[in-house]
Protein backbone atom coordinates (compact mmCIF):
# COMPACT_ATOMS: atom_id res chain seq x y z
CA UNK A 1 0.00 0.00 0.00
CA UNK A 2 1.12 3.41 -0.96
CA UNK A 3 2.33 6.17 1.98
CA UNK A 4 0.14 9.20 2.27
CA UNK A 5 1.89 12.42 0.91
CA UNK A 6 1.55 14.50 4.10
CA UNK A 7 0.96 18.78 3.43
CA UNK A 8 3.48 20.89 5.37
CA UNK A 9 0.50 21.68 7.43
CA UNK A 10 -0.30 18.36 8.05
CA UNK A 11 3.24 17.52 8.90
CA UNK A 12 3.71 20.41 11.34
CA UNK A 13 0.38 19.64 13.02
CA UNK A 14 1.95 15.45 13.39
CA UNK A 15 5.33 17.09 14.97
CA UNK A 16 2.98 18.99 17.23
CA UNK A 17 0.79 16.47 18.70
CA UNK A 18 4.00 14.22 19.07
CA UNK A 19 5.54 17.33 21.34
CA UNK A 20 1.78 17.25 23.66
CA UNK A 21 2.44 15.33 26.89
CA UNK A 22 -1.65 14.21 26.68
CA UNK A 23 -1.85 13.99 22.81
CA UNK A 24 -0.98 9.90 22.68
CA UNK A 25 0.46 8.15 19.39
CA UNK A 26 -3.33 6.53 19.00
CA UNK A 27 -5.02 9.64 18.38
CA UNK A 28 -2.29 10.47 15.90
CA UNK A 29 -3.32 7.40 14.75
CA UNK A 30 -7.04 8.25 14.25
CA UNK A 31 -6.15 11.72 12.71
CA UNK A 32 -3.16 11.26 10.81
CA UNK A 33 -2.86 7.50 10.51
CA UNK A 34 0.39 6.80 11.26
CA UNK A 35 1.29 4.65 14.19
CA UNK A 36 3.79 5.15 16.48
CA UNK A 37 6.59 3.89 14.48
CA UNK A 38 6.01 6.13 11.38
CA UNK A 39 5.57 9.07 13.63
CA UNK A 40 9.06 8.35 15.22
CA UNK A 41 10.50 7.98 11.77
CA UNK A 42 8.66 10.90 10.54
CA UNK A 43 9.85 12.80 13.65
CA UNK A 44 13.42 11.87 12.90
CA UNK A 45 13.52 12.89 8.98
CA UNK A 46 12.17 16.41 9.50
CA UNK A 47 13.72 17.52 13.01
CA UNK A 48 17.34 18.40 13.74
CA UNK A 49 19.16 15.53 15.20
CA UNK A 50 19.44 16.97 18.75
CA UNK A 51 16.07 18.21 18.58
CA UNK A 52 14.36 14.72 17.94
CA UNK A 53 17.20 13.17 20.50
CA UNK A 54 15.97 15.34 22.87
CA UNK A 55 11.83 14.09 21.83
CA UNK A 56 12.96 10.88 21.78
CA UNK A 57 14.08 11.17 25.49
CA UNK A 58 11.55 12.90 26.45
CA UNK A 59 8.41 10.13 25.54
CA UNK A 60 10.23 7.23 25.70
CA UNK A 61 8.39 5.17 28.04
CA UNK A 62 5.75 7.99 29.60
CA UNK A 63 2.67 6.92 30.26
CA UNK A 64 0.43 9.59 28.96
CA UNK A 65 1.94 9.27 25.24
CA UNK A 66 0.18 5.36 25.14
CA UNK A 67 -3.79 4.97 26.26
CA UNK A 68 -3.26 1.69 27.64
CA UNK A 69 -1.02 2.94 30.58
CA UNK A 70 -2.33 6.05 31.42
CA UNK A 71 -3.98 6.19 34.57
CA UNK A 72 -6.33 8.18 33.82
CA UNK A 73 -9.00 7.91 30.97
CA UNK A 74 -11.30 11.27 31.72
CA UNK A 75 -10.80 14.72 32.32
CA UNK A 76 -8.44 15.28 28.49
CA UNK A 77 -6.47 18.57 28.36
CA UNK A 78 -8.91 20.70 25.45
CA UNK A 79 -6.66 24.02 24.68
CA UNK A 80 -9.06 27.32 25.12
CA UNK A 81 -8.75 28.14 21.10
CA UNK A 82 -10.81 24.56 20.35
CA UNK A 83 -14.39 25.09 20.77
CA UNK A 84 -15.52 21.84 19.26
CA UNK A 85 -13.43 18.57 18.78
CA UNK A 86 -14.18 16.54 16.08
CA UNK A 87 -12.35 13.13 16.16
CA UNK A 88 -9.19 15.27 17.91
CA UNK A 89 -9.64 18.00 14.79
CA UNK A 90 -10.41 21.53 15.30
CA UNK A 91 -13.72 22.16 13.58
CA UNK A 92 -13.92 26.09 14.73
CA UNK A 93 -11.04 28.94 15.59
């Protein structure tokens, strides 16, 4: 099966959610459709080498970055500029 072309938009948005502590790699997933892998891979071809050494460090192993092991499954961060989520997409600014 072919990759998806990702926008510069799109890609920028993928690099963002991978920085959020509460944004985990399955609702990258369910936007973006790339799973964890890709997104580490995609992380590492368009960051500077320190930069995604220092990402790489940073959610290896935490909890809130993977559903399954958070302890929590209620109460999600929702930034004050997103009025409406639609399947984790901003629908209104």
């Amino acid at each position: 099966m072919p990759q998806k072309v990702y926008t510069e938009l799109e890609i920028d948005r993928i690099i963002e959610m991978a920085w959020e502590d509460r944004t985990t790699f399955d609702a990258i997933f369910l936007q973006f459709g790339l799973k964890e892998q890709e997104v580490i891979d995609l992380m590492r071809s368009e960051m500077k080498l320190s930069s995604f050494k220092m990402w790489r460090e940073r959610v290896q192993g935490r909890k809130t970055k993977h559903e399954k092991l958070r302890d929590f499954r209620e109460g999600r961060f929702k930034c004050s500029m997103q009025r409406q989520i639609n399947n984790n997409k901003i629908s209104k600014r």
